[in-house]
Protein backbone atom coordinates (compact mmCIF):
# COMPACT_ATOMS: atom_id res chain seq x y z
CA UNK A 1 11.95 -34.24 -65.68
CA UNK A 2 9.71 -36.77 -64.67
CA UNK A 3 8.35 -39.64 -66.61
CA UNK A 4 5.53 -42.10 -66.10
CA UNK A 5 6.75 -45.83 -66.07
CA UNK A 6 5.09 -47.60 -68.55
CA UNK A 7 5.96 -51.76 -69.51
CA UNK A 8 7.27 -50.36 -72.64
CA UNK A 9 9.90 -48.29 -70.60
CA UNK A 10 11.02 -50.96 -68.72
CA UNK A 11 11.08 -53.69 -71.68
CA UNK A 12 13.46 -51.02 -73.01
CA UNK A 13 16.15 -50.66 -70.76
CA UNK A 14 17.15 -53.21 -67.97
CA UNK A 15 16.27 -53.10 -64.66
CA UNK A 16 17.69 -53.32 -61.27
CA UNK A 17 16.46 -53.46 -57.83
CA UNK A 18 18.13 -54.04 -54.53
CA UNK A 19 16.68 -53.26 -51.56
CA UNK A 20 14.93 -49.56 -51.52
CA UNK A 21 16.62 -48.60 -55.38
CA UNK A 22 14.62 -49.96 -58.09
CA UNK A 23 15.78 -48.51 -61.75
CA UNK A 24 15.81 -48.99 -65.41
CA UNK A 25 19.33 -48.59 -66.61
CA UNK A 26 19.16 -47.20 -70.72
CA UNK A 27 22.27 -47.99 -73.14
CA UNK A 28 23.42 -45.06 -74.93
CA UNK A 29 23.76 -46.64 -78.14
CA UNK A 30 19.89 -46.49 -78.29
CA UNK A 31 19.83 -42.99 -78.08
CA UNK A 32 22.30 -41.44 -79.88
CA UNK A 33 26.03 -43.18 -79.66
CA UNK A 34 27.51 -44.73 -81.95
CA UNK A 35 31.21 -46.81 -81.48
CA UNK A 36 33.45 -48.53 -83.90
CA UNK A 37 36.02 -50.74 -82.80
CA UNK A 38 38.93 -52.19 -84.01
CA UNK A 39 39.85 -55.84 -84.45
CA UNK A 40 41.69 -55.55 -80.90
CA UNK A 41 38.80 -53.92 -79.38
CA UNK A 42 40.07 -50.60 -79.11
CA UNK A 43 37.33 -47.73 -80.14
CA UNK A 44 38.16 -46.44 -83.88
CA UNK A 45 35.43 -44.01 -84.05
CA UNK A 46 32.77 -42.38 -81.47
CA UNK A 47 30.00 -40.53 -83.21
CA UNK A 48 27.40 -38.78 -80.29
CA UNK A 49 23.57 -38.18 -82.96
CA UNK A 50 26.01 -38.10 -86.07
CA UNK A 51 28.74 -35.41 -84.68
CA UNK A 52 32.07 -37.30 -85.00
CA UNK A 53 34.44 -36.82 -81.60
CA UNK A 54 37.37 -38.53 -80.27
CA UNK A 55 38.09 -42.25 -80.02
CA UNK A 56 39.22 -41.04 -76.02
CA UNK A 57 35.30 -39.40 -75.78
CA UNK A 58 34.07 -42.42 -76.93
CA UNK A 59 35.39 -43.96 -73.98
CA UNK A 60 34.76 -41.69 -71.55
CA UNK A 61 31.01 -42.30 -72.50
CA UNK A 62 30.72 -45.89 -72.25
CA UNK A 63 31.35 -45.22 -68.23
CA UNK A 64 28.14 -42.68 -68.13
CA UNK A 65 25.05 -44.15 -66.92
CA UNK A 66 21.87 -43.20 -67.68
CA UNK A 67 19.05 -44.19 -65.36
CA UNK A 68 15.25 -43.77 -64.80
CA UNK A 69 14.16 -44.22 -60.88
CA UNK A 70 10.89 -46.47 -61.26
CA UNK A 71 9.02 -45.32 -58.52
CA UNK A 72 9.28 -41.38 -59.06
CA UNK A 73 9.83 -41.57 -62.34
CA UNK A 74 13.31 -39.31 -62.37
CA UNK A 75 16.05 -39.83 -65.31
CA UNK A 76 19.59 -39.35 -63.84
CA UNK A 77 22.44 -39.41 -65.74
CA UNK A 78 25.71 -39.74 -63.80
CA UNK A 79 29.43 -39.75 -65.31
CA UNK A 80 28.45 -36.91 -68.14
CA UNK A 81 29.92 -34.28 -66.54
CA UNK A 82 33.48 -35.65 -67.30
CA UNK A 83 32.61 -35.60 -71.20
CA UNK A 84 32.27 -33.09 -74.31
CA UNK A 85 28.75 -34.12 -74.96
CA UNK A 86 27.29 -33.52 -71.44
CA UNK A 87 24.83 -34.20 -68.78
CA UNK A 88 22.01 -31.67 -70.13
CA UNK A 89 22.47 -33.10 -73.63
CA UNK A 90 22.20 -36.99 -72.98
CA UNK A 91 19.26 -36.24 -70.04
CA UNK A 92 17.31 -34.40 -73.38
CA UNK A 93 18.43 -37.26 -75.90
CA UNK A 94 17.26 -39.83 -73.55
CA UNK A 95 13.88 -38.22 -72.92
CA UNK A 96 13.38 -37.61 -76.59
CA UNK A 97 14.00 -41.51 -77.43
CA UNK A 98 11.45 -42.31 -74.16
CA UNK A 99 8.93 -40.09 -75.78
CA UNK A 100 9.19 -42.10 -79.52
CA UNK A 101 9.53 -45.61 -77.24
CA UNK A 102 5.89 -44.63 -75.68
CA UNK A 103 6.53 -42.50 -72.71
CA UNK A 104 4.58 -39.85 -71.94
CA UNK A 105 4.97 -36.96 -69.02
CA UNK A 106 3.93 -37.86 -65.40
């Protein structure tokens, strides 16, 4: 899906260019995850929009990235495909949260 870049958007997430890439990066604790840690930093608890799942999923998530591609307006999510929740899930989480933040459809 394909959504038009607004300031909001890219006040929300942080962005990165370098040479012909330019994209705003999104943290997943915005839209739907939620980690506890212990004192030693170690994940006690990984909730994904409420459902509880393994302290091991929880880290398995903090290496997906979800990006939006400034100029065409693309979200990509890349690293889901190793985790319960999933790439078509966290694309449609992230897209819902754009849509409350402002964003509409290009």
């Amino acid at each position: 899906m394909k959504i038009k870049v607004t300031d909001n958007i890219l006040k929300k997430g942080n962005r990165w260019t370098k040479g012909k890439f330019d994209r705003v990066y999104f943290d997943l604790k915005d839209f739907g995850l939620k980690l506890e840690y212990y004192k030693t930093g170690n994940i006690s608890g990984c909730f994904w929009k409420g459902d509880q799942y393994s302290n091991a999923e929880g880290r398995r998530l903090q290496g997906v990235k979800a990006y939006m591609d400034v100029p065409t307006g693309e979200i990509h999510v890349n690293n889901a495909d190793r985790t319960d929740v999933g790439t078509e899930e966290i694309e449609k989480s992230l897209i819902e949260w754009l849509k409350q933040n402002g964003a509409v459809k290009a």
